[in-house]
N, C-alpha and C. Protein backbone atom coordinates (compact mmCIF):
# COMPACT_ATOMS: atom_id res chain seq x y z
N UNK A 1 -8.38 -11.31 8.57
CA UNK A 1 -7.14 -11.21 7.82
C UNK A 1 -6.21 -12.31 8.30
N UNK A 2 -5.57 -13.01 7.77
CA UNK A 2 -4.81 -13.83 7.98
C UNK A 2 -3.53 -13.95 7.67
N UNK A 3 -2.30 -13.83 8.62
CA UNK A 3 -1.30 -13.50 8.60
C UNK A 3 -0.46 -14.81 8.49
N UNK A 4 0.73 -14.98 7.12
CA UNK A 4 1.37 -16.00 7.32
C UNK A 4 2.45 -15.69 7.67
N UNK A 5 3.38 -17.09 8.17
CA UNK A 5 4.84 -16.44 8.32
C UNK A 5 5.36 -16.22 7.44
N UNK A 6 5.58 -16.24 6.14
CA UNK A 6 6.00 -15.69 5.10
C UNK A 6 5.99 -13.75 5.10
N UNK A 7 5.07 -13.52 5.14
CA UNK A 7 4.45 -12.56 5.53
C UNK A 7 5.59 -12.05 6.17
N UNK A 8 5.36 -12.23 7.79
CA UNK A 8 5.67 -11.71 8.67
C UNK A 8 7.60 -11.50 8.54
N UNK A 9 8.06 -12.91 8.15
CA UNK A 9 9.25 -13.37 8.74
C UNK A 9 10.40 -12.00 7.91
N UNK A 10 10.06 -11.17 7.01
CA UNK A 10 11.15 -10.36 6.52
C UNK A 10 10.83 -9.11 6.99
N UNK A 11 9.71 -8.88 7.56
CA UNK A 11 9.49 -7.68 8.32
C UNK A 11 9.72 -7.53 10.21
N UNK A 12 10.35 -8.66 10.30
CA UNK A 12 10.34 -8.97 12.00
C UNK A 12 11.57 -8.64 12.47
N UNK A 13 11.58 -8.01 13.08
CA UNK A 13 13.07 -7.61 13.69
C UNK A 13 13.79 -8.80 14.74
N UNK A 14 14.81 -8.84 14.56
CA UNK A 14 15.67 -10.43 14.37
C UNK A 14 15.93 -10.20 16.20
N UNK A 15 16.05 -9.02 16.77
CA UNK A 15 16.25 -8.35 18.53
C UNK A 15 14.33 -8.45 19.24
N UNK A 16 13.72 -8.81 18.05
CA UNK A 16 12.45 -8.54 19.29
C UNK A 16 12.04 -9.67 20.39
N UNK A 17 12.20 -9.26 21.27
CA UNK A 17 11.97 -10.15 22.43
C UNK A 17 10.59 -10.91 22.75
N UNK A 18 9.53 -10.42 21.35
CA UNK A 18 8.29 -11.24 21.63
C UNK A 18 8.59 -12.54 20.92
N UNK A 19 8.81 -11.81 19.47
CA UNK A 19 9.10 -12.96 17.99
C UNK A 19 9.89 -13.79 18.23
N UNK A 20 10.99 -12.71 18.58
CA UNK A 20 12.62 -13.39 18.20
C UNK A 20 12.82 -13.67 16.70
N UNK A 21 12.12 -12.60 16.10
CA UNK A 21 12.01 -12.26 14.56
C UNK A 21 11.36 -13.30 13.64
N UNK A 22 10.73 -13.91 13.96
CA UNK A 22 9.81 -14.93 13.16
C UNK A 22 8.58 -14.04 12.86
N UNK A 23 8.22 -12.91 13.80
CA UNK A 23 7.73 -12.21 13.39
C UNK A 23 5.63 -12.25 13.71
N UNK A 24 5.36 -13.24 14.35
CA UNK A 24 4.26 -14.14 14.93
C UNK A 24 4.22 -14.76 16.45
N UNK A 25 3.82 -14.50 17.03
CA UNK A 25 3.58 -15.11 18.34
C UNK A 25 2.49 -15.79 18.68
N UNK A 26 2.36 -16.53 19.74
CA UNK A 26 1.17 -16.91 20.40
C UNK A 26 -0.07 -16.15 20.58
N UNK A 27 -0.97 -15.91 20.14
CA UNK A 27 -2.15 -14.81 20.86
C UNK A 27 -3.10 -15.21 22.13
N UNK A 28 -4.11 -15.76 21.86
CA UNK A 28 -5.17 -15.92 23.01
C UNK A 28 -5.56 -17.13 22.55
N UNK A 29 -5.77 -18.24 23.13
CA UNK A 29 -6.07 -19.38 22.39
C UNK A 29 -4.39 -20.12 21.59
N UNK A 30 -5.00 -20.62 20.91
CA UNK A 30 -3.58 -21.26 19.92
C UNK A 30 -3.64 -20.63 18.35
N UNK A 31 -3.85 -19.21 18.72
CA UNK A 31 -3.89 -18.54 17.09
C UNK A 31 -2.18 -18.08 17.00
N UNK A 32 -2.03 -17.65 16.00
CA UNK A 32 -0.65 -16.71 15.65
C UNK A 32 -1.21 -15.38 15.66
N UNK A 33 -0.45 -14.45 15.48
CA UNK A 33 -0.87 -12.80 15.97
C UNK A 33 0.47 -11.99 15.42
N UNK A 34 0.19 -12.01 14.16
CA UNK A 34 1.68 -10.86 14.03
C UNK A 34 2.32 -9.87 15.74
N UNK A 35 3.38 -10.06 15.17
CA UNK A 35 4.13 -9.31 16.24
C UNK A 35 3.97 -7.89 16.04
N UNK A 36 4.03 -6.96 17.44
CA UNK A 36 4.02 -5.70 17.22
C UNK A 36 5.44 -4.28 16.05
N UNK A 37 6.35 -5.56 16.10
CA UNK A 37 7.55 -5.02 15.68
C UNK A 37 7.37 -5.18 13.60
N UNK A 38 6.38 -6.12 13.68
CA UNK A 38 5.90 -6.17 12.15
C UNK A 38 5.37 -4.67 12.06
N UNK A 39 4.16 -4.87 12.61
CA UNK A 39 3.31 -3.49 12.67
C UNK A 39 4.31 -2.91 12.40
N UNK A 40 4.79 -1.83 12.96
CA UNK A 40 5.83 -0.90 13.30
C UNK A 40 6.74 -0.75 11.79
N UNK A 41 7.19 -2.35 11.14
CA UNK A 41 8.03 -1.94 10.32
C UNK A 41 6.91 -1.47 8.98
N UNK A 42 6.23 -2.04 8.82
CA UNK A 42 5.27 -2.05 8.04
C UNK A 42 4.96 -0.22 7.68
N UNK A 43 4.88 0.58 8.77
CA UNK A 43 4.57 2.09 9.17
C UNK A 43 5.44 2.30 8.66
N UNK A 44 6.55 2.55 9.26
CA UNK A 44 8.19 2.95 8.55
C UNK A 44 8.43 2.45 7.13
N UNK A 45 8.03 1.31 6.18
CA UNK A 45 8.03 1.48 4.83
C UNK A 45 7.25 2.17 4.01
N UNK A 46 5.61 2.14 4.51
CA UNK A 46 4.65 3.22 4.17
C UNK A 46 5.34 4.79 3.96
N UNK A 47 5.28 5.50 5.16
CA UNK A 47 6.35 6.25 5.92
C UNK A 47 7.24 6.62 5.05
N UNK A 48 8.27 5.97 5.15
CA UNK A 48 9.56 6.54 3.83
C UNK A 48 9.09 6.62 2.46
N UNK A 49 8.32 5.68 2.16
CA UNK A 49 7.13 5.98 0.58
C UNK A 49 6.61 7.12 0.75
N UNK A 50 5.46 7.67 1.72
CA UNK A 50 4.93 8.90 1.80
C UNK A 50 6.15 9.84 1.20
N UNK A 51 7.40 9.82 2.05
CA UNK A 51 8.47 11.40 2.34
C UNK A 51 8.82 11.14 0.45
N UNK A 52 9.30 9.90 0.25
CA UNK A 52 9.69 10.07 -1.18
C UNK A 52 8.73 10.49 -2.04
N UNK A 53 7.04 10.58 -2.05
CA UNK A 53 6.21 11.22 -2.78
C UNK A 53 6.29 12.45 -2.18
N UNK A 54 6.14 12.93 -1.72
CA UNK A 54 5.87 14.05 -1.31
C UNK A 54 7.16 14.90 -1.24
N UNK A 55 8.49 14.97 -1.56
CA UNK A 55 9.03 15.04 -1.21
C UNK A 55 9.79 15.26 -3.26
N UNK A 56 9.04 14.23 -3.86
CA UNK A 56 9.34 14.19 -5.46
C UNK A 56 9.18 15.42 -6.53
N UNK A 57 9.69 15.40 -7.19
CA UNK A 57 9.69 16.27 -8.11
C UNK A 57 8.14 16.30 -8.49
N UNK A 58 7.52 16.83 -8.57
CA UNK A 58 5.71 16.69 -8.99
C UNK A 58 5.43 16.95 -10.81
N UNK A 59 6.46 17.43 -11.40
CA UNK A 59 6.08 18.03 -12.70
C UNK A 59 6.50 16.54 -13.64
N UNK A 60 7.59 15.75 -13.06
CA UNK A 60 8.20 14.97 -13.65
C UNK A 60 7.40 13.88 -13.36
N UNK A 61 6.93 13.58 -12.54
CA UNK A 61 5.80 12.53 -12.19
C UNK A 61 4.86 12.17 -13.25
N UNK A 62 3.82 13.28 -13.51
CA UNK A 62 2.61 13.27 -13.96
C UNK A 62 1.45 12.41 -14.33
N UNK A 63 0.70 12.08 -15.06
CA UNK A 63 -0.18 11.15 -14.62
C UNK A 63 -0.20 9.76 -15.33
N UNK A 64 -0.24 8.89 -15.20
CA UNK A 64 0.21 7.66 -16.07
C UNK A 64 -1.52 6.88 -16.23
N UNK A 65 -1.39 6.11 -17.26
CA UNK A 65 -2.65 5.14 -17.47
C UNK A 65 -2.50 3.72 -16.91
N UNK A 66 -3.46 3.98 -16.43
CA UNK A 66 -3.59 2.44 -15.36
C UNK A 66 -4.48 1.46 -15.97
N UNK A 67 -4.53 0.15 -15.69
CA UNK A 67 -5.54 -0.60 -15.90
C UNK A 67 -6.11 -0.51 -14.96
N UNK A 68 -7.73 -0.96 -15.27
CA UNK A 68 -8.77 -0.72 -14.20
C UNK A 68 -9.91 -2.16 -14.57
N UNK A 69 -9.93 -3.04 -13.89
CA UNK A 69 -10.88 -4.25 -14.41
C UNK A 69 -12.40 -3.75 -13.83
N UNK A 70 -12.26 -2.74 -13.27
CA UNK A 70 -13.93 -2.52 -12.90
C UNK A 70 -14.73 -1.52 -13.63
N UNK A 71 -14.15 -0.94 -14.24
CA UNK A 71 -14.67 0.28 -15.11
C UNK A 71 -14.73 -0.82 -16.86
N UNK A 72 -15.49 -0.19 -17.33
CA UNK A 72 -16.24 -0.41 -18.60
C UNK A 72 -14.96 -0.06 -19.78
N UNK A 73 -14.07 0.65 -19.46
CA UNK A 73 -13.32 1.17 -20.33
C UNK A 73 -11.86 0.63 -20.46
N UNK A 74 -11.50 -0.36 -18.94
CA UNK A 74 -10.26 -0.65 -18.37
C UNK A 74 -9.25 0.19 -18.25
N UNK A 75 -9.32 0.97 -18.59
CA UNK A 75 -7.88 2.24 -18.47
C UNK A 75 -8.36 3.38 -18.00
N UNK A 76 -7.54 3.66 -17.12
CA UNK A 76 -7.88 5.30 -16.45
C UNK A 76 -6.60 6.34 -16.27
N UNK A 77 -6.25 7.15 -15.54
CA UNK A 77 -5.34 7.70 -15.59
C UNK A 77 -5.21 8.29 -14.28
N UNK A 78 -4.40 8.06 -13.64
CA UNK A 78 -4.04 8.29 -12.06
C UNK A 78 -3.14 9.25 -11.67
N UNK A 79 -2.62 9.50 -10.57
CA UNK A 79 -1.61 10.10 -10.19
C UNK A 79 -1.36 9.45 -8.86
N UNK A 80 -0.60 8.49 -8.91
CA UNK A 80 -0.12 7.36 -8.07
C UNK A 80 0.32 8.51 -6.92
N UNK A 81 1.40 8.80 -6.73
CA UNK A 81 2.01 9.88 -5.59
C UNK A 81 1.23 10.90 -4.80
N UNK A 82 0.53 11.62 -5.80
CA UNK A 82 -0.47 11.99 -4.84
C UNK A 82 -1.53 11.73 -4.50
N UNK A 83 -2.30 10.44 -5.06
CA UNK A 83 -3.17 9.79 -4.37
C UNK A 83 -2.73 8.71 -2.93
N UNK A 84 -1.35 8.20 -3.54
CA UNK A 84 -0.84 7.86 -2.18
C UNK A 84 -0.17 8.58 -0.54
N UNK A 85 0.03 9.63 -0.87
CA UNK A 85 0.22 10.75 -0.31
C UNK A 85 -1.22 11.03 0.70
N UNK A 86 -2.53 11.18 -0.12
CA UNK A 86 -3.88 11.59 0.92
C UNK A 86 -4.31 10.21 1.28
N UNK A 87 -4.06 9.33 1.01
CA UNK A 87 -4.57 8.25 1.87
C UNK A 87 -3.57 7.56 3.08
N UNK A 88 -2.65 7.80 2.94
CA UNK A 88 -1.55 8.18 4.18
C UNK A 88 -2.18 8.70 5.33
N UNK A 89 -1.87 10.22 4.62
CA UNK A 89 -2.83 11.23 5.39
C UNK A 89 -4.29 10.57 5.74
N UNK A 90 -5.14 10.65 5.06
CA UNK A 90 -6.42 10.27 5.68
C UNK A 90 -7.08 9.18 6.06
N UNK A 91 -6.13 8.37 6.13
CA UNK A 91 -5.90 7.09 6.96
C UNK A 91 -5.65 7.47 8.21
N UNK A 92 -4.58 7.69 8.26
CA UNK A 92 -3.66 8.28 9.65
C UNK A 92 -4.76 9.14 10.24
N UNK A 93 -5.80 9.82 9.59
CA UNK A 93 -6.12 10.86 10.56
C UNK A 93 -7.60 9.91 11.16
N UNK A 94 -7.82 9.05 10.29
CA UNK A 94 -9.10 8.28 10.58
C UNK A 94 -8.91 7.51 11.86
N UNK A 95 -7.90 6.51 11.68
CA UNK A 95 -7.21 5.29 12.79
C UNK A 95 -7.01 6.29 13.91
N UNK A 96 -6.43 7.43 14.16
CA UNK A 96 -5.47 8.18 15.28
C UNK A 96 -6.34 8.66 16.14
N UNK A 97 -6.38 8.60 17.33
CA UNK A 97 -7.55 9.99 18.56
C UNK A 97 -6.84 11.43 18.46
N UNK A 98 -7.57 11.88 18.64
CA UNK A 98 -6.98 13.81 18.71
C UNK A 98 -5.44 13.66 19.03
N UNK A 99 -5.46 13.06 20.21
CA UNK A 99 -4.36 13.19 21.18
C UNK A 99 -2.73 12.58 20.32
N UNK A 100 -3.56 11.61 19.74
CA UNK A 100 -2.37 10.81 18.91
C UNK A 100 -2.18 11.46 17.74
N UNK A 101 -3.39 11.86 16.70
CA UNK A 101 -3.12 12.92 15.99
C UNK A 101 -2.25 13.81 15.89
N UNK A 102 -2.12 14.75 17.05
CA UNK A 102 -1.17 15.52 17.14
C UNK A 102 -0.11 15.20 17.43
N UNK A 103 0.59 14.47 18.02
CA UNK A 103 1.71 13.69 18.00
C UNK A 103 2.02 13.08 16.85
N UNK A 104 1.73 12.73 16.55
CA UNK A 104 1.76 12.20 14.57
C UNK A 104 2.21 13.02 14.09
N UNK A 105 1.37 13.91 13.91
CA UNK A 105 1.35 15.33 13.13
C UNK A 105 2.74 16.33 13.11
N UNK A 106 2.87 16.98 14.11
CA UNK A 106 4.43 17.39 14.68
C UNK A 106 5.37 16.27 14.48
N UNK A 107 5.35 14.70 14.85
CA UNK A 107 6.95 14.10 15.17
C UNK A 107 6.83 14.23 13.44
N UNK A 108 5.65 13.06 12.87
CA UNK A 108 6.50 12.47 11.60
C UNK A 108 5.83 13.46 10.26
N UNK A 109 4.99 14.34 10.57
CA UNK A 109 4.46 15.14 9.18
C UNK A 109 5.40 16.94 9.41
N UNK A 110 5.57 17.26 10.39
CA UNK A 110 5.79 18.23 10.35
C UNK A 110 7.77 18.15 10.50
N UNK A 111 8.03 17.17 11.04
CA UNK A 111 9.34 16.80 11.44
C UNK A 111 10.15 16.78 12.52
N UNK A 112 9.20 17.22 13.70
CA UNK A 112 9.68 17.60 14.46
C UNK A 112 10.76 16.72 15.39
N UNK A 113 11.98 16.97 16.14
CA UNK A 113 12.61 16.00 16.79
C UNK A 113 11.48 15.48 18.22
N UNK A 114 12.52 14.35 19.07
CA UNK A 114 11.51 14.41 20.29
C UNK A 114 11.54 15.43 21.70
N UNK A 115 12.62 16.45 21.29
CA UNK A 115 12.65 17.43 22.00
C UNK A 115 11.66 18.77 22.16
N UNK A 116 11.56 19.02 20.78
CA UNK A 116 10.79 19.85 20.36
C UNK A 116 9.07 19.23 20.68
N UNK A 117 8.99 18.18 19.89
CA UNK A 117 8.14 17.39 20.24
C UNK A 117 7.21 17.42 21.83
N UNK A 118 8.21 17.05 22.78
CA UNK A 118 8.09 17.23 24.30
C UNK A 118 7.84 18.16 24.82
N UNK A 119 8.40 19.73 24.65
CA UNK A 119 8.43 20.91 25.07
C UNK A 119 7.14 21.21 24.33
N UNK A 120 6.55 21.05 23.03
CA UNK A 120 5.24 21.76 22.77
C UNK A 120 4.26 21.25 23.38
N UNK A 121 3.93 19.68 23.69
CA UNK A 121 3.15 18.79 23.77
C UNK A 121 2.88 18.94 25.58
N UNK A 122 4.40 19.40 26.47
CA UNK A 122 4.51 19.15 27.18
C UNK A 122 4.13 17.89 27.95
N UNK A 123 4.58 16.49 27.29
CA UNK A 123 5.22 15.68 27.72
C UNK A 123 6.24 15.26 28.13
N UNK A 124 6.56 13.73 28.98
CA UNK A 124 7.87 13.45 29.17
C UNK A 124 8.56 12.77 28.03
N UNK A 125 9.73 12.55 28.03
CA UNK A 125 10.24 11.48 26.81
C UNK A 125 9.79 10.15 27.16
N UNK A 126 9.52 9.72 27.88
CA UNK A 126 9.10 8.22 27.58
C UNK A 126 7.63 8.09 27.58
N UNK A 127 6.24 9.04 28.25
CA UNK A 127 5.30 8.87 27.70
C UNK A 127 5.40 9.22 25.80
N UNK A 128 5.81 10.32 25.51
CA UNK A 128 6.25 10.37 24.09
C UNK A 128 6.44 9.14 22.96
N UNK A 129 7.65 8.46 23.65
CA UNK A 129 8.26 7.57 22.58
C UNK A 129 6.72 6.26 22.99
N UNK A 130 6.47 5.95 24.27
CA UNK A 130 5.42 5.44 24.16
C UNK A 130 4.42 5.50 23.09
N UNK A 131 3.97 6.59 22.99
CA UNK A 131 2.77 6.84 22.39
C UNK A 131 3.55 6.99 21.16
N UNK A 132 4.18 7.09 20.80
CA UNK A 132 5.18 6.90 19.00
C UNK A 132 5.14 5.56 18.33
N UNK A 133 5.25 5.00 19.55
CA UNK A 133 5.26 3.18 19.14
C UNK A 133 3.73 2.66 18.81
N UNK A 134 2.88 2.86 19.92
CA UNK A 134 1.03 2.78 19.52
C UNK A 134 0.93 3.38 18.71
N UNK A 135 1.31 4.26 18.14
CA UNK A 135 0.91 4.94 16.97
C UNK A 135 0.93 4.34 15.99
N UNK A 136 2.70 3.55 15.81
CA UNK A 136 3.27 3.19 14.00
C UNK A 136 2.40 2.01 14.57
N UNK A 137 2.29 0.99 15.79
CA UNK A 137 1.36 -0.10 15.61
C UNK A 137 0.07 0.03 15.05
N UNK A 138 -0.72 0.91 15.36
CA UNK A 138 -1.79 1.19 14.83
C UNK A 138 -2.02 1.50 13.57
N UNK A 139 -0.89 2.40 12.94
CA UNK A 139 -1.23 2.86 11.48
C UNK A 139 -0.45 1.57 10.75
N UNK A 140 0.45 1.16 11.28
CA UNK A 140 1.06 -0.41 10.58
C UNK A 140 0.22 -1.53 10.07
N UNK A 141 -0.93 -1.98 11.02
CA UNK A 141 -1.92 -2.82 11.09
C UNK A 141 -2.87 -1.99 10.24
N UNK A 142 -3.14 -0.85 9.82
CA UNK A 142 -4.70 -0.12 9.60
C UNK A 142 -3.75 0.05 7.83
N UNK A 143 -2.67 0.38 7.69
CA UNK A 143 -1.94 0.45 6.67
C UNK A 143 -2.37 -1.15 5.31
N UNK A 144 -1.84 -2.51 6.15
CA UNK A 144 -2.07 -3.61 5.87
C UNK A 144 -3.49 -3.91 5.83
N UNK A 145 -4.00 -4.05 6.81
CA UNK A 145 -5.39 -4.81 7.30
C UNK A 145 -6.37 -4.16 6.25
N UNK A 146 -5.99 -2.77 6.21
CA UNK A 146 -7.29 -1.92 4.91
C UNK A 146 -7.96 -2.41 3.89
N UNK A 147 -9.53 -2.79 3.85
CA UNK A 147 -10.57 -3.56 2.94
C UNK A 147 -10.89 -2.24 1.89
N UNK A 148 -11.03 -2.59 0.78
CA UNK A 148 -10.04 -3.52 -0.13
C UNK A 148 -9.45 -3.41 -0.64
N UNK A 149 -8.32 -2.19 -0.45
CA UNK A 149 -7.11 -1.94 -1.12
C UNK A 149 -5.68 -1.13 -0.15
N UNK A 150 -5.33 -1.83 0.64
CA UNK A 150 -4.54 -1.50 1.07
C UNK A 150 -3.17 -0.64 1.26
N UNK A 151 -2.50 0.54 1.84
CA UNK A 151 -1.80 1.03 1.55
C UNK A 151 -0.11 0.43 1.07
N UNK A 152 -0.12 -0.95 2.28
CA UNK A 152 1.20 -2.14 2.08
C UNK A 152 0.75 -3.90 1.43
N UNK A 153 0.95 -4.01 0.66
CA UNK A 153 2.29 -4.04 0.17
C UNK A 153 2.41 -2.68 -0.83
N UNK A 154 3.40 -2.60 -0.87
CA UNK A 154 3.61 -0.90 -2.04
C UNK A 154 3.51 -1.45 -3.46
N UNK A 155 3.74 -2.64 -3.98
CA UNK A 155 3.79 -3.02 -4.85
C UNK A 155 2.41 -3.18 -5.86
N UNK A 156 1.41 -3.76 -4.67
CA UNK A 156 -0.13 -4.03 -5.31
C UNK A 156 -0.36 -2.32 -5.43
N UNK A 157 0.02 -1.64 -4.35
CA UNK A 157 -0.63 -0.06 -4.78
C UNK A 157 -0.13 0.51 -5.74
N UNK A 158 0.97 0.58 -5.73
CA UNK A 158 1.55 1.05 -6.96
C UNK A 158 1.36 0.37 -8.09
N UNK A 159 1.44 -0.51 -8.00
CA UNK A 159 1.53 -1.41 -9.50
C UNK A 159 0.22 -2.13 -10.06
N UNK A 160 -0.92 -2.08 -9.01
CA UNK A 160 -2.36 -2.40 -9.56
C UNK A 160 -2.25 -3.64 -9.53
N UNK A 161 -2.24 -5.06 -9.06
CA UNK A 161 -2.31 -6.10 -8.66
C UNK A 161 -2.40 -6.40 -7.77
N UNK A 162 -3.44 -6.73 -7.33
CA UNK A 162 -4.22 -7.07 -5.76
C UNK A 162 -3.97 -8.74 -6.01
N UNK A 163 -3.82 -8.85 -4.49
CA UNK A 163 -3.09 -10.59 -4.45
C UNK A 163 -3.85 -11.77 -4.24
N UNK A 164 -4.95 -10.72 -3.64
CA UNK A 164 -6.27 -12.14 -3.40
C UNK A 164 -7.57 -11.50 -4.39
N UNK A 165 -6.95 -11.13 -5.22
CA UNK A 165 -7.99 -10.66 -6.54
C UNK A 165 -7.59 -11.09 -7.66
N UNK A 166 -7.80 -12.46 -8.54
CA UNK A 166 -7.81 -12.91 -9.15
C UNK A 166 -8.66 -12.72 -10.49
N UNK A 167 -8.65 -12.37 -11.72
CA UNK A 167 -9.80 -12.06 -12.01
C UNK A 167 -9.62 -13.44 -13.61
N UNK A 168 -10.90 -13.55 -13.79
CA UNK A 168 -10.42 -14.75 -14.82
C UNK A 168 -10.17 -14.13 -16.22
N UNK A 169 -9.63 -14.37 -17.06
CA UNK A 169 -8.91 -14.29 -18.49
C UNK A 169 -10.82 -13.96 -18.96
N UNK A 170 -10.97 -13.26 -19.83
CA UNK A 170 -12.08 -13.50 -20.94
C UNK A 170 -11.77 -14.09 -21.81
N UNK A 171 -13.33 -14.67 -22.37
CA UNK A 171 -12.97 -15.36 -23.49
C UNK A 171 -12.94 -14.40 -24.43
N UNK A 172 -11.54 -15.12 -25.60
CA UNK A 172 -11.05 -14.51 -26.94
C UNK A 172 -12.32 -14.21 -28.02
N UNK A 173 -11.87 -13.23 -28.19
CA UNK A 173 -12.82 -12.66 -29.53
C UNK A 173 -12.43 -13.62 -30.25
N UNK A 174 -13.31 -14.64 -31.18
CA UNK A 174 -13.22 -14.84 -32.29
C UNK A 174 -13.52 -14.59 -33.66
N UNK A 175 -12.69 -14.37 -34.40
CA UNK A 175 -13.30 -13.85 -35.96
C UNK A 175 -13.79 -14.44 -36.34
N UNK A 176 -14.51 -14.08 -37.98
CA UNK A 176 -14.87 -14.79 -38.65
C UNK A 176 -13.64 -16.02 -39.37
N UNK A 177 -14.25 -17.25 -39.62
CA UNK A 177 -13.20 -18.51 -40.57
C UNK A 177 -12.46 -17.49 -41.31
N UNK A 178 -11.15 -17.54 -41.62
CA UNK A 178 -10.50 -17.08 -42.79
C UNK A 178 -11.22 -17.99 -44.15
N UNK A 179 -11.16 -17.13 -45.52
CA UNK A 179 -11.36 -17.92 -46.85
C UNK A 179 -9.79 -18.85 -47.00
N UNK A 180 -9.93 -19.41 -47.62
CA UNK A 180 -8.85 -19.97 -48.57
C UNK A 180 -8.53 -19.71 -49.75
N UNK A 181 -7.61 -20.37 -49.80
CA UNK A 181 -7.02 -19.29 -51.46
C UNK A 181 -7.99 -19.93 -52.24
N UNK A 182 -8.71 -20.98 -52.68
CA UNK A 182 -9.25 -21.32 -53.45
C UNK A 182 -10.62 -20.56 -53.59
N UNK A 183 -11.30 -20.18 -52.61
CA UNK A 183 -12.41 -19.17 -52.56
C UNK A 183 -11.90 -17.89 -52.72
N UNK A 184 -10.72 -17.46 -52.73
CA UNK A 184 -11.01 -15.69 -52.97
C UNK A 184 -11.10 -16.07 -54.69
N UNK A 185 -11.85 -14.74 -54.74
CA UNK A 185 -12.36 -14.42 -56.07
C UNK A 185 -11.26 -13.13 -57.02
N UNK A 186 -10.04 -13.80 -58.03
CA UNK A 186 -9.20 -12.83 -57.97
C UNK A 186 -10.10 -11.23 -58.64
N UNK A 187 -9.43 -9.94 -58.45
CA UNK A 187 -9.60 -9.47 -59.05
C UNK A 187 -9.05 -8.91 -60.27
N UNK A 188 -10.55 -8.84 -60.96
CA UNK A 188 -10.48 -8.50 -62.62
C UNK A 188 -9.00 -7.85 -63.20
N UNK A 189 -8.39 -8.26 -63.99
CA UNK A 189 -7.22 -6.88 -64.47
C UNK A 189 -8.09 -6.05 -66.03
N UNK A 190 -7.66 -4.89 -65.48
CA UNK A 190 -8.34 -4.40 -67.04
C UNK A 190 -7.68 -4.44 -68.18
N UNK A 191 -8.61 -4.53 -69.37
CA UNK A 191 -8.48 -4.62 -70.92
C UNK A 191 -7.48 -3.96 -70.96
N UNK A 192 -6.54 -4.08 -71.47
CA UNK A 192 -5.16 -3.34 -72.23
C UNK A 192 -5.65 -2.85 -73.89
């Protein structure tokens, strides 16, 4: 996957002390390496998308027709919100270990604060917020990075335009030549 600064530079937090909000750093060698604070924001837009589906009126939603270039028929009929809704979910539960799981689960699905959080888990607050941060990094990157349809950008998911999927125009049906007026053959009027 290849990350540009374009990319990166509106999701980088302008205080991070790796970036310094460019949003890319140095990695191993002389590569670039999105910054961890991308990750992170990346989670938190997913994230607030999830709460607003889930969270939506469901009757008023209902199911809309999509284009589809891989099916024989091109049109299908979806339910954007709650298909985005279980792949959230079953993303999150794929990428996460037990341990992180449940921390997931309680802070950002169930709601819990980091108090509550701490006292069930019986953790401290800073292993906690630790493991809060590996978390949105992980589901941030697994959110983006996802082959071949990704949960971010929200736009290709929602809106069905994948960005490195190009597909070419078909060629136009052509009809038959039109006649000319001189070849149509009028028709007959009847005998009066």
């Amino acid at each position: 996957m290849e990350w540009t600064r374009s990319e990166t530079l509106a999701l980088a937090r302008n205080s991070c002390t790796t970036c310094h909000g460019i949003g890319l750093h140095h990695g191993r060698g002389s590569t670039m390496v999105p910054c961890n604070c991308v990750f992170r924001c990346i989670f938190r837009v997913c994230f607030d998308r999830f709460q607003r589906c889930a969270f939506a009126d469901t009757r008023a939603a209902g199911a809309r027709l999509d284009y589809n270039p891989s099916s024989g028929t091109r049109t299908m009929y979806s339910r954007k919100d709650e298909e985005y809704i279980a792949d959230f979910c079953l993303t999150s539960r794929r990428m996460l270990t037990d341990e992180d799981h449940r921390i997931f689960r309680y802070h950002f699905l169930l709601g819990a604060n980091w108090r509550l959080c701490c006292r069930h888990l019986k953790m401290e607050r800073g292993t906690f917020f630790h493991a809060v941060y590996r978390i949105q990094q992980r589901l941030g990157r697994a959110f983006r990075e996802m082959q071949p349809y990704g949960l971010f950008p929200l736009d290709e998911y929602f809106n069905g335009t994948m960005r490195n999927e190009m597909h070419a125009l078909e060629e136009p049906v052509v009809s038959a030549p039109r006649k000319s007026l001189s070849d149509v053959v009028p028709i007959a009027t009847k005998a009066a």
